[in-house]
Protein backbone atom coordinates (compact mmCIF):
# COMPACT_ATOMS: atom_id res chain seq x y z
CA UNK A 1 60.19 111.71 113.85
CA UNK A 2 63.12 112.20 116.38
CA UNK A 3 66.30 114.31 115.26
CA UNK A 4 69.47 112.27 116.27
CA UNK A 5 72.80 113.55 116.88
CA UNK A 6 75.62 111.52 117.33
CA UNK A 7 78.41 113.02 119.03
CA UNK A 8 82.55 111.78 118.84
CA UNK A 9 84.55 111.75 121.86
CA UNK A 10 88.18 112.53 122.60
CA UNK A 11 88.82 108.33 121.31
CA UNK A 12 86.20 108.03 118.77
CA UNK A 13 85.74 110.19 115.37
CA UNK A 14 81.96 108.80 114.86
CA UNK A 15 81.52 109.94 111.25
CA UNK A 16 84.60 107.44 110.53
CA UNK A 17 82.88 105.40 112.41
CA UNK A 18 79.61 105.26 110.70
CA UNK A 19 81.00 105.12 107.05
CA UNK A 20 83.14 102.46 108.54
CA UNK A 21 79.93 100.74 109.92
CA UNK A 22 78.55 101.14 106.60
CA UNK A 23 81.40 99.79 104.47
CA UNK A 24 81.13 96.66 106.68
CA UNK A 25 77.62 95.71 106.71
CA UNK A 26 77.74 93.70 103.68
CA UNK A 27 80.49 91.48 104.75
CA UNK A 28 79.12 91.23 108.79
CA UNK A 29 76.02 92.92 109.06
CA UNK A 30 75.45 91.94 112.74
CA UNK A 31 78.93 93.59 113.49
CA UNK A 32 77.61 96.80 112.31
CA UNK A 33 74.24 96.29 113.47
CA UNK A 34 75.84 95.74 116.82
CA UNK A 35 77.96 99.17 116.64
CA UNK A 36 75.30 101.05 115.85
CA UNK A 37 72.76 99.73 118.39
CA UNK A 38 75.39 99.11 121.39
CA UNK A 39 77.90 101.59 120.77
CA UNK A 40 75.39 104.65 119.92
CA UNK A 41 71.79 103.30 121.48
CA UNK A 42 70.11 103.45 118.20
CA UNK A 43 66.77 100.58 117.49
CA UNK A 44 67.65 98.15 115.31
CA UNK A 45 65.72 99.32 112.38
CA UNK A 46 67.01 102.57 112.87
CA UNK A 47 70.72 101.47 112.44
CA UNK A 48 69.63 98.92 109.67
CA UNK A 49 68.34 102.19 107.47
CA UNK A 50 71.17 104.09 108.53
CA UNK A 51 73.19 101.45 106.74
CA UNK A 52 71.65 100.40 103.99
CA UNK A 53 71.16 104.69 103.39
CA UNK A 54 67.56 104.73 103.49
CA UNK A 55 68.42 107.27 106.16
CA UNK A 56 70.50 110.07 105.15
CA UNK A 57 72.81 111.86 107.57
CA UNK A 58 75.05 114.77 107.46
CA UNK A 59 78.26 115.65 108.95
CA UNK A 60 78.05 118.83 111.99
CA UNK A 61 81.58 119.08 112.91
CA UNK A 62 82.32 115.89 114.88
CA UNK A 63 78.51 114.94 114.69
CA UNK A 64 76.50 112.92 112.65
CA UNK A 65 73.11 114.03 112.44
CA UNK A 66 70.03 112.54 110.58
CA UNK A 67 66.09 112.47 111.42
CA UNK A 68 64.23 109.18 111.57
């Protein structure tokens, strides 16, 4: 298991991104699919259980970190 942490940057608040990400992937799942994996790295079935919340995260400050 790997801890990831997903840091925001001066143009991007990534835990609004992720709920965002998350509130989306029933409507256009390869739209969030493709945030998560281009946008932050992650493997695709990493970012699929991110969505779907069989990963849980938490909120550091600007980060979002979770352990997969």
């Amino acid at each position: 298991m790997n801890t990831y942490r997903l840091n925001s940057t001066e143009w991007v608040y990534t835990p609004s991104m992720i709920q965002m990400a998350k509130q989306q992937f029933g409507f256009d799942p390869k739209w969030s699919l493709n945030l998560l994996m281009d946008g932050y790295n992650l493997p695709k079935s990493i970012a699929v259980d991110l969505l779907t919340g069989k990963i849980a995260f938490a909120i550091e400050g600007e980060a979002v970190v979770f352990t997969a």
